[in-house]
C-alpha atoms as a PDB file:
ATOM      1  CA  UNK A   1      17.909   4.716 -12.278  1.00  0.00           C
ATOM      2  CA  UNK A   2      17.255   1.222 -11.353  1.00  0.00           C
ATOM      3  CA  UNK A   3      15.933   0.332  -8.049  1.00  0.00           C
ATOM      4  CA  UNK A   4      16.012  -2.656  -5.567  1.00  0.00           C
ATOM      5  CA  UNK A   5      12.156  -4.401  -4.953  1.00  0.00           C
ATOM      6  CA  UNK A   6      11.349  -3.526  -1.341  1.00  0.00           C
ATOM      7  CA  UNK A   7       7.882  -5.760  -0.237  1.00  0.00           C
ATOM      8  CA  UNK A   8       7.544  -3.994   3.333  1.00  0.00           C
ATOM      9  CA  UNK A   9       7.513  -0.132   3.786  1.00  0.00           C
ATOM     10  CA  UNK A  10       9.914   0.190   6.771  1.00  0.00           C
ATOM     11  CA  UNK A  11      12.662  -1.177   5.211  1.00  0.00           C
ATOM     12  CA  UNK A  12      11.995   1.405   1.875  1.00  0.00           C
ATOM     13  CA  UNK A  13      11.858   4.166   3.761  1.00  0.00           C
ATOM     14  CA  UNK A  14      14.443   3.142   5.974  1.00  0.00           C
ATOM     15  CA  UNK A  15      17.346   3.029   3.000  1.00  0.00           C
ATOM     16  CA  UNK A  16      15.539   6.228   0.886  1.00  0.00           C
ATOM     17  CA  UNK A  17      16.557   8.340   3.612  1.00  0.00           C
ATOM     18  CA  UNK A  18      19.642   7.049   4.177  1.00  0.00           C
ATOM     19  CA  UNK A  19      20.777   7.879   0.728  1.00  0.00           C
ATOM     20  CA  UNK A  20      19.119  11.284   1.106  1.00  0.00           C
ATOM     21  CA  UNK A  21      21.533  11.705   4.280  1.00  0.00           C
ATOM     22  CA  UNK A  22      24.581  10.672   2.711  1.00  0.00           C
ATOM     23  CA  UNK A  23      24.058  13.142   0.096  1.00  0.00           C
ATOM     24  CA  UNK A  24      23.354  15.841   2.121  1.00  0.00           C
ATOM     25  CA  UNK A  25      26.229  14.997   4.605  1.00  0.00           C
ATOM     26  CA  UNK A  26      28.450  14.303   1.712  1.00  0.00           C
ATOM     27  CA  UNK A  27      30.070  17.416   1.444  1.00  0.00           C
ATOM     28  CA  UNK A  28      29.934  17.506   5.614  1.00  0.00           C
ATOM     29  CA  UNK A  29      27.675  18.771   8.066  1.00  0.00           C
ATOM     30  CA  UNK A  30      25.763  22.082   7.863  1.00  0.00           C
ATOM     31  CA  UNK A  31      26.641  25.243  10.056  1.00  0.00           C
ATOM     32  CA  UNK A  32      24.766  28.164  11.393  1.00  0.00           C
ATOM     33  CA  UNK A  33      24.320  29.968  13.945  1.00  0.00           C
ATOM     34  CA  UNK A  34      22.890  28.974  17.190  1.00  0.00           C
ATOM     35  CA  UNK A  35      21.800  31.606  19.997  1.00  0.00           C
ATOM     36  CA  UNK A  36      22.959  30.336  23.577  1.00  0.00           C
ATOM     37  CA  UNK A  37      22.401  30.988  26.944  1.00  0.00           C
ATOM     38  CA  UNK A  38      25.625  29.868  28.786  1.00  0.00           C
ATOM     39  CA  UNK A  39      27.062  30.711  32.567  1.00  0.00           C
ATOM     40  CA  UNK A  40      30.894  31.536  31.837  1.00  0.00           C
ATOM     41  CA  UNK A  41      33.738  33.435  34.096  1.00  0.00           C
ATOM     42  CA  UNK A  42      35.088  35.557  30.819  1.00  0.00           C
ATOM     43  CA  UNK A  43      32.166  38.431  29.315  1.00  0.00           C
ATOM     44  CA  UNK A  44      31.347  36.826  25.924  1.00  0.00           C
ATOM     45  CA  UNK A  45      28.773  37.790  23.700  1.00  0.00           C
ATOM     46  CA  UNK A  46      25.217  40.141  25.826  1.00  0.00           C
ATOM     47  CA  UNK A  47      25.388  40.362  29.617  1.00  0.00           C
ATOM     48  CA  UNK A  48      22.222  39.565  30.869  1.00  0.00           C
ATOM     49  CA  UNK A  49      22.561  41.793  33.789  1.00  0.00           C
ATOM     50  CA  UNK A  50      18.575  41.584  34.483  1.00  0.00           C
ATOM     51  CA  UNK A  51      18.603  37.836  35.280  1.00  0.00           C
ATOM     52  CA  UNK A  52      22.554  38.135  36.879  1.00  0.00           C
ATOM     53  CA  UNK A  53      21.170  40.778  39.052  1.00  0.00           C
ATOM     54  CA  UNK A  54      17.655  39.252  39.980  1.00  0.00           C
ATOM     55  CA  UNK A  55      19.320  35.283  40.314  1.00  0.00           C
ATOM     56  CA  UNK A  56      22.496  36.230  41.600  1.00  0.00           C
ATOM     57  CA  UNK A  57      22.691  39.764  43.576  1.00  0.00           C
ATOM     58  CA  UNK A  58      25.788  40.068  45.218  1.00  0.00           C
ATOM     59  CA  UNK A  59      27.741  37.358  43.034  1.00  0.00           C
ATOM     60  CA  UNK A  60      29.979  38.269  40.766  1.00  0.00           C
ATOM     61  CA  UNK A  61      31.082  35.130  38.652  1.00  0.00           C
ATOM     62  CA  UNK A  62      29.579  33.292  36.939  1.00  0.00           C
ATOM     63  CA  UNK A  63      28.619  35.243  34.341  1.00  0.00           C
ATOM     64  CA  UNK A  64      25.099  35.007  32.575  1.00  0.00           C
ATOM     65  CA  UNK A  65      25.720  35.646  28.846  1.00  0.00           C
ATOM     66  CA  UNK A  66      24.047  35.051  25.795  1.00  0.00           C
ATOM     67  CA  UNK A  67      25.652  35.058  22.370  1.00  0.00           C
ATOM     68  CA  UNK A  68      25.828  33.928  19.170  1.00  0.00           C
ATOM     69  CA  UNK A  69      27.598  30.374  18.346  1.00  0.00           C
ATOM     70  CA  UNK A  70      28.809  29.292  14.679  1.00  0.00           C
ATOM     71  CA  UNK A  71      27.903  25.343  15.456  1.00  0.00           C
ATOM     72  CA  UNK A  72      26.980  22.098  14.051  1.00  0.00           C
ATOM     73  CA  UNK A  73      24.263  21.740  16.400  1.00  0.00           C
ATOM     74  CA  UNK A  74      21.194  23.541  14.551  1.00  0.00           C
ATOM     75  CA  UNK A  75      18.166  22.322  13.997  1.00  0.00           C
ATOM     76  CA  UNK A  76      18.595  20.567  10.866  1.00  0.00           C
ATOM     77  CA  UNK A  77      21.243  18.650  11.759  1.00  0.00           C
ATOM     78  CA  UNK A  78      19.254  17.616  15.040  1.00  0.00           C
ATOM     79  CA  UNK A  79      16.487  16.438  13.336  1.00  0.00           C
ATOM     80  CA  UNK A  80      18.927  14.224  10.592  1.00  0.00           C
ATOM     81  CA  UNK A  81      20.173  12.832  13.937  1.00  0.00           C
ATOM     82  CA  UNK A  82      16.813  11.838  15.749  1.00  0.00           C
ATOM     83  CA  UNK A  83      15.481  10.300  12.048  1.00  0.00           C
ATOM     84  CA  UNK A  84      18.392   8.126  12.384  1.00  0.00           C
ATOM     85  CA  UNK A  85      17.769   7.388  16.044  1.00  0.00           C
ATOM     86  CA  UNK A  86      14.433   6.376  15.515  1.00  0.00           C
ATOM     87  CA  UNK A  87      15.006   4.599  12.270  1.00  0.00           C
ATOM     88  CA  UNK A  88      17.748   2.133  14.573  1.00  0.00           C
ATOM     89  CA  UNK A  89      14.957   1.480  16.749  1.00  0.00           C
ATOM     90  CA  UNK A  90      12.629   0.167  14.679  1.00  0.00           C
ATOM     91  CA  UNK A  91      12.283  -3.357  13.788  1.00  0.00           C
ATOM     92  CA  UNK A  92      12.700  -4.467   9.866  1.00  0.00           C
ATOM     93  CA  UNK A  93      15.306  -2.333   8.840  1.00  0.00           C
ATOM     94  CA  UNK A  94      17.847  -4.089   6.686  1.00  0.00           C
ATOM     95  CA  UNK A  95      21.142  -5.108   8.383  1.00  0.00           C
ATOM     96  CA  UNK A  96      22.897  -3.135   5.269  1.00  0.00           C
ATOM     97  CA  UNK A  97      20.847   0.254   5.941  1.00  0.00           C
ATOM     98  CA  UNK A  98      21.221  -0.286  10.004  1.00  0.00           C
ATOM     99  CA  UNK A  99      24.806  -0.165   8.798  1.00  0.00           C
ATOM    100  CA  UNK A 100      24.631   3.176   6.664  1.00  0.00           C
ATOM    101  CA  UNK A 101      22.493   4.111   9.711  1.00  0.00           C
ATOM    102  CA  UNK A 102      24.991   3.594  12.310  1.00  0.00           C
ATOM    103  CA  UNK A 103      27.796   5.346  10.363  1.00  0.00           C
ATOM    104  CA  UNK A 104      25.316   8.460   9.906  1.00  0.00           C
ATOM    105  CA  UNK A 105      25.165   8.430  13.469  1.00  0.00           C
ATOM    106  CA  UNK A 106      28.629   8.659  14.113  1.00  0.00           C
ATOM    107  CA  UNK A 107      28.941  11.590  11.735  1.00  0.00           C
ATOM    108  CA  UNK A 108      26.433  13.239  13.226  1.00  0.00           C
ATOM    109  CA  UNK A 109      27.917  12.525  17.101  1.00  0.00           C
ATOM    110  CA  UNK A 110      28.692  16.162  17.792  1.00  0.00           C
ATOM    111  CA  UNK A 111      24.669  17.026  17.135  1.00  0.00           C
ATOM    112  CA  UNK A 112      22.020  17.222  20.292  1.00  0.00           C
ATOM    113  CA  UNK A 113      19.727  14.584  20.186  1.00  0.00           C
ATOM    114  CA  UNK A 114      15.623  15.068  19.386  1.00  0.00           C
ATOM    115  CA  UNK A 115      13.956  14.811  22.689  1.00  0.00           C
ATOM    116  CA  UNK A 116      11.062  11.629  21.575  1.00  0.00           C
ATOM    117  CA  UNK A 117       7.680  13.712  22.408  1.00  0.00           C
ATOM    118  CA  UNK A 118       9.179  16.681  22.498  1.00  0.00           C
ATOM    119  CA  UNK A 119       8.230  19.333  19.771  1.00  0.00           C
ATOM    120  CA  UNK A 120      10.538  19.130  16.646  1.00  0.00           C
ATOM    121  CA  UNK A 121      13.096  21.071  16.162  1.00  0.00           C
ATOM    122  CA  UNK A 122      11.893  23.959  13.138  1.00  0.00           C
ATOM    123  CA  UNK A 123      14.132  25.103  10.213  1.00  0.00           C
ATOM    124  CA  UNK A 124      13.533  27.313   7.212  1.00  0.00           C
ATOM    125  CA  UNK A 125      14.281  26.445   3.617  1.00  0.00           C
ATOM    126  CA  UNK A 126      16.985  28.420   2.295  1.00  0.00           C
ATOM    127  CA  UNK A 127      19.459  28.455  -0.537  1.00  0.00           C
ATOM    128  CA  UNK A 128      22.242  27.464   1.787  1.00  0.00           C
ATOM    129  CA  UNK A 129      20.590  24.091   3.605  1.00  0.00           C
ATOM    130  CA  UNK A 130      19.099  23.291   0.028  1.00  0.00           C
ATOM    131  CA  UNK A 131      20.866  20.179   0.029  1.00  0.00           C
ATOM    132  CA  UNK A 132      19.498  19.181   3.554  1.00  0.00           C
ATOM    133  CA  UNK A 133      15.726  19.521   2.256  1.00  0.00           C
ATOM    134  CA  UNK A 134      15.408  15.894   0.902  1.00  0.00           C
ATOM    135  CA  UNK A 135      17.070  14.499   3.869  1.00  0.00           C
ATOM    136  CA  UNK A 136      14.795  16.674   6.311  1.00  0.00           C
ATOM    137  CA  UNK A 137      11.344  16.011   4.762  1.00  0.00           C
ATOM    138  CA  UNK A 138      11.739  12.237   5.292  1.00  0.00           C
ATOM    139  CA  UNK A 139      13.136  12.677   8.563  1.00  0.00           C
ATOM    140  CA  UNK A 140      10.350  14.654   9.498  1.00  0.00           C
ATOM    141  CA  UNK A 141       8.134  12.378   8.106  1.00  0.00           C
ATOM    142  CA  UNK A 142       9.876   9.596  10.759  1.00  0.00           C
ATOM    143  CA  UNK A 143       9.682  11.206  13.626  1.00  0.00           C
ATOM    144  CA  UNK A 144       6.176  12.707  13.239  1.00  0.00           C
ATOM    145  CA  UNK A 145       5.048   9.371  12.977  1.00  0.00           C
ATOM    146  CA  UNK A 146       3.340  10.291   9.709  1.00  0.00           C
ATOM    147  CA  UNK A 147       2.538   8.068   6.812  1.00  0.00           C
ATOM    148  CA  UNK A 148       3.304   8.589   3.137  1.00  0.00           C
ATOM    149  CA  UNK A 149       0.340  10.133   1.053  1.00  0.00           C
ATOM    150  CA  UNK A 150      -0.723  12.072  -2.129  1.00  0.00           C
ATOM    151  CA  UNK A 151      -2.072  15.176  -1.968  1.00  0.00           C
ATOM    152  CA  UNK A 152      -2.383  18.302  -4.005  1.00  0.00           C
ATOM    153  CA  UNK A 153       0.938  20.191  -4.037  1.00  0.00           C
ATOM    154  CA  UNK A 154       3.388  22.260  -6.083  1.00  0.00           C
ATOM    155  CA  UNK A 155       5.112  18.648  -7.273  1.00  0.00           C
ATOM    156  CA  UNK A 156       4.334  18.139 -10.730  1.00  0.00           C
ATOM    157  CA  UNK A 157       5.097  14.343 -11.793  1.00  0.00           C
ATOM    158  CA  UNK A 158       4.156  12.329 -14.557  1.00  0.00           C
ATOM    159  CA  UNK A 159       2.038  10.568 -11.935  1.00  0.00           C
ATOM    160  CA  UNK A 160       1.127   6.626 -10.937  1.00  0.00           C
ATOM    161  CA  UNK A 161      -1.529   4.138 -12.885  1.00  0.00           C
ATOM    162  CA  UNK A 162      -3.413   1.246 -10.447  1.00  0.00           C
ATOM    163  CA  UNK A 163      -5.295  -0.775 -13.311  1.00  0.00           C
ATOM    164  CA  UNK A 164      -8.304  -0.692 -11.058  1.00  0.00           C
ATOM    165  CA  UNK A 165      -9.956  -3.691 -13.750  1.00  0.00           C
ATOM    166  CA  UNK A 166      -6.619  -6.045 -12.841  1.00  0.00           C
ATOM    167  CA  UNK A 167      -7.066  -5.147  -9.024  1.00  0.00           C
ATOM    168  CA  UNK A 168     -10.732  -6.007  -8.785  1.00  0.00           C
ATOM    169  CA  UNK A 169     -10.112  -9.286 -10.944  1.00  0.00           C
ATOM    170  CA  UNK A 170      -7.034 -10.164  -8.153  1.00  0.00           C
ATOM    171  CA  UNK A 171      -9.335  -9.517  -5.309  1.00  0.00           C
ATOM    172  CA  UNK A 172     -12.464 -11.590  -6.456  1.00  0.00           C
ATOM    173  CA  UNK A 173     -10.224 -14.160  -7.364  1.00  0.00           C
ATOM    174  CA  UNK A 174      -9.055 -14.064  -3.704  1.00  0.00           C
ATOM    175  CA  UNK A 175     -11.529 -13.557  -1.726  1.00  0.00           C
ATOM    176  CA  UNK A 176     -14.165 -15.619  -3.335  1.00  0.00           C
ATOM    177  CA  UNK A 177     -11.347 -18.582  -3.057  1.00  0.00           C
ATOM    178  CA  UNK A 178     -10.929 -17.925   0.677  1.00  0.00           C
ATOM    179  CA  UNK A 179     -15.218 -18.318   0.870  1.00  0.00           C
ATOM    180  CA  UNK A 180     -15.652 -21.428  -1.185  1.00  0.00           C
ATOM    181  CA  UNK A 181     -13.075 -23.211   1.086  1.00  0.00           C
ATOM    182  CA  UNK A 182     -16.103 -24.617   3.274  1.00  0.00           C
ATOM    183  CA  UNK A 183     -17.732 -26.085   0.403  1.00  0.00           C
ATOM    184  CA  UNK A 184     -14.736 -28.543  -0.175  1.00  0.00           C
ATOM    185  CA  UNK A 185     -13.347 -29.022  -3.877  1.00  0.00           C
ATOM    186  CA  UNK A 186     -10.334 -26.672  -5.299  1.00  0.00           C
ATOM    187  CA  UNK A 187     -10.081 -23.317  -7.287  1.00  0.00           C
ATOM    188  CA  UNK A 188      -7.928 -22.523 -10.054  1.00  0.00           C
ATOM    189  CA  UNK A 189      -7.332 -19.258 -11.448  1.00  0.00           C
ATOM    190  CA  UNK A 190      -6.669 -18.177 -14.915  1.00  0.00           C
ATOM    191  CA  UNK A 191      -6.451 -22.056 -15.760  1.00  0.00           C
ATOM    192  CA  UNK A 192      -5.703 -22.497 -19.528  1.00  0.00           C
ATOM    193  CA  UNK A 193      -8.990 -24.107 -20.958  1.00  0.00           C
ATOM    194  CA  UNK A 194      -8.997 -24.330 -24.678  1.00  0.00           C
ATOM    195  CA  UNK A 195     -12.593 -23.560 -26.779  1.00  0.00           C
ATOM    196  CA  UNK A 196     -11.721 -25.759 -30.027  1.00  0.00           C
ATOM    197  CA  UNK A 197     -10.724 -29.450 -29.919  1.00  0.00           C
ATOM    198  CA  UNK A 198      -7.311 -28.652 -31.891  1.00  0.00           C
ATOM    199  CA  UNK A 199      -6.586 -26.144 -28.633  1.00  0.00           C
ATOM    200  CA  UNK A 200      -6.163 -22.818 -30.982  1.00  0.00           C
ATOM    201  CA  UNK A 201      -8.719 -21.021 -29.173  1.00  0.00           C
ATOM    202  CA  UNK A 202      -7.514 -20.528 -25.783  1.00  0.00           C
ATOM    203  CA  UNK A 203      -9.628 -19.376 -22.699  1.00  0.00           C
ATOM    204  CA  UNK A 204      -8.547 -18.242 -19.341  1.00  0.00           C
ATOM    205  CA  UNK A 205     -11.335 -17.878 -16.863  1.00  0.00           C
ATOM    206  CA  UNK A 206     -10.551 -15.959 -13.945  1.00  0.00           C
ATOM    207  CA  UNK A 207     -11.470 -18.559 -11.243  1.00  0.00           C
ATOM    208  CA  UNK A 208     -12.751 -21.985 -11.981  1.00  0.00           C
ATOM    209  CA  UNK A 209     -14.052 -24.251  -8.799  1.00  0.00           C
ATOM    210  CA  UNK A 210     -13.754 -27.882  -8.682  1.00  0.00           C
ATOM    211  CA  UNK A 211     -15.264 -30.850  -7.050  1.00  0.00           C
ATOM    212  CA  UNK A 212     -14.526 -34.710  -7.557  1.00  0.00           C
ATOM    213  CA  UNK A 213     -11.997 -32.973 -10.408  1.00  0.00           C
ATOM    214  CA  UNK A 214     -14.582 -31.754 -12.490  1.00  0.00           C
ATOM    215  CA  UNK A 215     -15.358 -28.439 -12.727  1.00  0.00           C
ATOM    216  CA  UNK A 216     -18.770 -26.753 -10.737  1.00  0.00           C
ATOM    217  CA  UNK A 217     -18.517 -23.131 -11.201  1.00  0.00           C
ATOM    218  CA  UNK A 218     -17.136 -20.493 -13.542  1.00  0.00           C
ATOM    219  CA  UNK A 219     -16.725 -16.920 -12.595  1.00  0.00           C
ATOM    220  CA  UNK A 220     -15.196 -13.884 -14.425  1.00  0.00           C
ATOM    221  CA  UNK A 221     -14.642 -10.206 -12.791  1.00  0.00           C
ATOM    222  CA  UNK A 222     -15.649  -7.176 -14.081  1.00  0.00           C
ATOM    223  CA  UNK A 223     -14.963  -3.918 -13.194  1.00  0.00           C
ATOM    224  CA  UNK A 224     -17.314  -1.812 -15.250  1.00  0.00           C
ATOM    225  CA  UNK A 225     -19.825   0.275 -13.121  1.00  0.00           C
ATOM    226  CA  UNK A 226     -21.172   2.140 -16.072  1.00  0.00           C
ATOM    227  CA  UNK A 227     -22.983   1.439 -19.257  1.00  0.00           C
ATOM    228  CA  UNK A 228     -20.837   1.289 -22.662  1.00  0.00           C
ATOM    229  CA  UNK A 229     -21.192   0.191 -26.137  1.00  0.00           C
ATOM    230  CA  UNK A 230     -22.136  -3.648 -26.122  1.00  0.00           C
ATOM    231  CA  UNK A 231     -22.478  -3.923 -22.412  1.00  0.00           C
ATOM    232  CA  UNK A 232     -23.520  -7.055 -21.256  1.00  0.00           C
ATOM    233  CA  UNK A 233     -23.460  -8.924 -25.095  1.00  0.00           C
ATOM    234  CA  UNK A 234     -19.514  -9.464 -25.131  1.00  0.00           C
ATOM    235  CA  UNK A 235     -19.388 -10.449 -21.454  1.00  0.00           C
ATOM    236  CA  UNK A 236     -22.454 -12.856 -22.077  1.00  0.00           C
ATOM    237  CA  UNK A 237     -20.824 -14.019 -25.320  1.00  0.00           C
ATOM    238  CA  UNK A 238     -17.286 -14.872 -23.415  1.00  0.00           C
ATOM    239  CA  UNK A 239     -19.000 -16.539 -20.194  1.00  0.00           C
ATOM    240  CA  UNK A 240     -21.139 -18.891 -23.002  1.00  0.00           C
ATOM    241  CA  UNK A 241     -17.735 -19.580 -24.754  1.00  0.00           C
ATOM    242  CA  UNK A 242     -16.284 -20.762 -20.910  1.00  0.00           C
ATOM    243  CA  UNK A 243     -19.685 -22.750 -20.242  1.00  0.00           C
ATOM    244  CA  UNK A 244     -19.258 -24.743 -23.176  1.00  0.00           C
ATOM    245  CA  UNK A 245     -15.370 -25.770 -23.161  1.00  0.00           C
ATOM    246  CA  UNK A 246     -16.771 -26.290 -19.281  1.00  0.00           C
ATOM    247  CA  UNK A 247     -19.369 -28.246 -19.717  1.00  0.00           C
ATOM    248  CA  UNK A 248     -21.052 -26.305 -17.578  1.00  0.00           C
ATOM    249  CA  UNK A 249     -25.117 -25.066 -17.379  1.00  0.00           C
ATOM    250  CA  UNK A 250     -24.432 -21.840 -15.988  1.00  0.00           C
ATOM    251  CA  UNK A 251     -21.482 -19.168 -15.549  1.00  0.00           C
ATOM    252  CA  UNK A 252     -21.252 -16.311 -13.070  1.00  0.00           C
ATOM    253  CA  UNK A 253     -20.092 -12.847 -14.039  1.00  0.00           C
ATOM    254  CA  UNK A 254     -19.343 -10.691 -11.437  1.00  0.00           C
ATOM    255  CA  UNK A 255     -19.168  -6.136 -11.691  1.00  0.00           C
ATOM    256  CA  UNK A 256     -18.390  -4.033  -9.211  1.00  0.00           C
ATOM    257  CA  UNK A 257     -22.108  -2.017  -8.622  1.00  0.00           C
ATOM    258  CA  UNK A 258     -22.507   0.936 -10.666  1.00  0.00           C
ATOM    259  CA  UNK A 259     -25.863   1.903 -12.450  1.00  0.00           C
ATOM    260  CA  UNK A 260     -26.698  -1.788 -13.789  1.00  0.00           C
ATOM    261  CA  UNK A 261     -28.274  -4.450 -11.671  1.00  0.00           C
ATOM    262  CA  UNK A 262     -27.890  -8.148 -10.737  1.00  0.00           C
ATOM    263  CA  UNK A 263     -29.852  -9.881 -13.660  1.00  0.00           C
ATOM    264  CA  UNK A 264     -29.967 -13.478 -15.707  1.00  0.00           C
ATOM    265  CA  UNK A 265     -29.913 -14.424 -19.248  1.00  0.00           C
ATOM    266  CA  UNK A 266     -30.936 -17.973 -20.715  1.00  0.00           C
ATOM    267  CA  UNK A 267     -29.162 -18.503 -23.499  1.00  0.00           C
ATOM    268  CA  UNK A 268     -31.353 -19.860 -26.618  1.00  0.00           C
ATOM    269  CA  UNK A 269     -30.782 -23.884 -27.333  1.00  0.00           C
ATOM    270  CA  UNK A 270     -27.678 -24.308 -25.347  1.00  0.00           C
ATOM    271  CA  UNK A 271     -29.372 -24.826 -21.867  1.00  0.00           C
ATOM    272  CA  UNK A 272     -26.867 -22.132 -20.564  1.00  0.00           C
ATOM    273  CA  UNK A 273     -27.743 -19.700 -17.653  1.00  0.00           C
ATOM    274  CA  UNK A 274     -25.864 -16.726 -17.721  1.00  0.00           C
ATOM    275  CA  UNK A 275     -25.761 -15.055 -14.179  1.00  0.00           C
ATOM    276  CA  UNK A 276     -24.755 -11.257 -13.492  1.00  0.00           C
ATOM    277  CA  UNK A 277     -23.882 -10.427  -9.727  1.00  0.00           C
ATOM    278  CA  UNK A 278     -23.041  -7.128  -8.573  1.00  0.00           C
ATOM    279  CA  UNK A 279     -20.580  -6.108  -5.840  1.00  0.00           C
ATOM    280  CA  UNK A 280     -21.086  -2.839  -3.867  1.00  0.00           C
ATOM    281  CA  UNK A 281     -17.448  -1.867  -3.483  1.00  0.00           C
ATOM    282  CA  UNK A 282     -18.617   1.527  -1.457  1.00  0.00           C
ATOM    283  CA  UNK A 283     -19.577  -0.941   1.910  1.00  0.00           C
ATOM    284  CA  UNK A 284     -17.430  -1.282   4.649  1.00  0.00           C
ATOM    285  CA  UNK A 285     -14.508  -3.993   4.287  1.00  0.00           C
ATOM    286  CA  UNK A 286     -16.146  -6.830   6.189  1.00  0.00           C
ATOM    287  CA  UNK A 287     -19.419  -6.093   4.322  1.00  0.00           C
ATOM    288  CA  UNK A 288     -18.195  -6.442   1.149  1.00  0.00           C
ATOM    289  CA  UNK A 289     -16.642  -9.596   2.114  1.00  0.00           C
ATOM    290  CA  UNK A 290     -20.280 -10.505   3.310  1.00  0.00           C
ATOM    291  CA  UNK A 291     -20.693 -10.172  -0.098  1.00  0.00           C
ATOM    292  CA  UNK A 292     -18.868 -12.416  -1.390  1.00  0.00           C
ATOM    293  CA  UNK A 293     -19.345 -15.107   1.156  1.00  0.00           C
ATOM    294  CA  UNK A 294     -23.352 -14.558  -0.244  1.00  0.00           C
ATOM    295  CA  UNK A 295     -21.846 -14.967  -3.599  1.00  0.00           C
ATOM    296  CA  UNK A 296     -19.679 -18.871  -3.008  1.00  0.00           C
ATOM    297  CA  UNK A 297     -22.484 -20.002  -1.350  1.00  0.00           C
ATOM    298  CA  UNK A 298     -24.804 -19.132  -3.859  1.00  0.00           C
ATOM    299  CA  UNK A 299     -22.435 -20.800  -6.397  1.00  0.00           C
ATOM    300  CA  UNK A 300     -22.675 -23.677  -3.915  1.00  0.00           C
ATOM    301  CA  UNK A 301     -25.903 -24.066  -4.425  1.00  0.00           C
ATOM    302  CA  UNK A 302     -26.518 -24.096  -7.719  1.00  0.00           C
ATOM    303  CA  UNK A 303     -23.328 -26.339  -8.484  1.00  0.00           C
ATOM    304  CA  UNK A 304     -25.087 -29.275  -6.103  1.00  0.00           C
ATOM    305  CA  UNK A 305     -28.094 -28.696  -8.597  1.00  0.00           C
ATOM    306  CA  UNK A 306     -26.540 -28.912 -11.451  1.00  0.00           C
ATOM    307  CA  UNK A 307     -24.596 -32.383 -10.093  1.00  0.00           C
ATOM    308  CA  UNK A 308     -27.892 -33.285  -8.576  1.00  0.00           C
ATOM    309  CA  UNK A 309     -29.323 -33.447 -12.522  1.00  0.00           C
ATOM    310  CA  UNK A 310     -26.377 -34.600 -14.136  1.00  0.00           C
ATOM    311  CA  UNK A 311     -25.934 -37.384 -11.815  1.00  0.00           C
ATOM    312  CA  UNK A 312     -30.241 -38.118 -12.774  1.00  0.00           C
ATOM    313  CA  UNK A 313     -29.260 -38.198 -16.513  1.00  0.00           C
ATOM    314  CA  UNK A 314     -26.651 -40.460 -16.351  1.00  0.00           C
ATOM    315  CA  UNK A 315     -28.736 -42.978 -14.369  1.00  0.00           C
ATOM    316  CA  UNK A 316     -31.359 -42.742 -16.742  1.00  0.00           C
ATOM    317  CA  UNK A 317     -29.250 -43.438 -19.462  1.00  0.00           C
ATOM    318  CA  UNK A 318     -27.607 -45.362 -17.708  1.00  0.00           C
ATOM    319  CA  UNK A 319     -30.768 -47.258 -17.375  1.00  0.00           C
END
């Protein structure tokens, strides 16, 4: 099956259970039988001679009955009908599903309408509204006002992958973007830089900051909270390799906070400062965006000292 890219949730859910209507609808709408109370002048169905006799002594007609009607309007039905009522309502929804929408609605004309606040009408799964259930879980869903989740269930799927690595790297890259804007200059991320003057050795650092055009800071993500094999060496090795196509005197990693802890390396006769930050991804939103406002302006810092010595050198050579 191939599916249309949906960026915004109302819209998705919006056309999913529209197709789940159709296809319940498709073969028309579902009947059953609906108990009635109903004031009539011809005995149908259970005299209620209690209530006739209690509301109404001395008066013959009309009749209070109760009995048994074979009708369209059961709760099931109801409920595909109030879905599609609230669905109409709300803004976002495609003009193509408002269509399917609307024509749902008309199908559906000769069904009561869901009371909004009132308590949902209740069904039980059975073999003969099978084809409803679909249909009646997401409309359920939209007039509870509920949100899509996982939890544990009967369901058994293949199941979903969020490269958690990828996702840290996109948020660092972001936020810490967003928190060097103060400091002036540019970022770049994943910028081709090359490691060998014949450019066969590419590098792609995930965020590079500039100023005056040259770069000041070099930062790479890593989402490793636990000791492994060759932890830091390789990281170390790959920030020294981005330092030196750089030109740079120091390179930031940062790891999301597990059991190792901010630290520095110098790196032997290369004048390269290797710096390890740690991000404590358990704090509160806005703290951990504290975080990395703590980290640009640290970088900040340390990039006016390294211009601050680099501009000495050149005037002493200069000189």
């Amino acid at each position: 099956m191939t599916l249309e890219r949906v960026d915004d949730l109302v819209p998705a859910l919006a056309e999913a259970f529209a197709s789940h209507a159709e296809r319940a609808l498709a073969t028309g709408l579902l009947q059953g039988y609906q108990e009635l109370d109903d004031e009539v002048t011809v005995l149908r169905g259970r005299f209620r001679a209690g209530e006739q006799l209690g509301r109404r002594y001395g008066i013959a007609l009309p009749l209070l009955v109760r009995y048994d009607d074979y009708t369209v309007d059961i709760a099931e039905n109801r409920l595909l009908r109030g879905a599609v009522e609230r669905l109409l309502r709300l803004p976002g929804v495609t003009s193509a599903s408002r269509a399917r929408l609307q024509a749902l609605r008309h199908r559906l004309a000769a069904v009561s309408s869901v009371t909004p606040g009132a308590k949902l009408p209740e069904w039980t799964s059975s073999r003969l509204n099978a084809r409803y259930h679909d249909a009646l879980w997401l409309a359920e869903l939209v007039l509870g006002e509920g949100s899509v989740n996982q939890v544990p269930g009967n369901l058994r799927i293949d199941g979903f992958l969020v490269n958690m690595a990828k996702v840290f790297e996109d948020f660092m890259t972001a936020a810490l973007s967003a928190a060097l804007v103060p400091y002036g200059g540019a970022c770049r991320a994943q910028g081709p830089w090359w490691l060998d003057e014949r450019a066969e050795l590419a590098l792609r650092p995930d965020l590079v900051w500039y100023r005056d055009s040259r770069p000041a800071a070099v930062v790479d993500a890593k989402y490793k909270a636990e000791r492994y094999d060759g932890f830091p060496n390789a990281d170390v090795y790959q920030m020294l390799a981005y330092c030196t196509a750089l030109d740079l005197r120091r390179g930031d990693l940062v790891y999301a906070k597990g059991n190792e802890r901010a630290r520095s390396w110098r790196v032997r006769n290369a004048n390269v400062t290797v710096t390890a930050h740690t991000l404590d991804l358990a704090a509160s939103p806005d703290d951990v965006l504290g975080q990395v406002n703590g980290l640009a302006g640290r970088l900040a810092a340390g990039a006016c000292r390294t211009s601050a010595r680099t501009l000495s050198r050149e005037a002493a050579t200069a000189g």
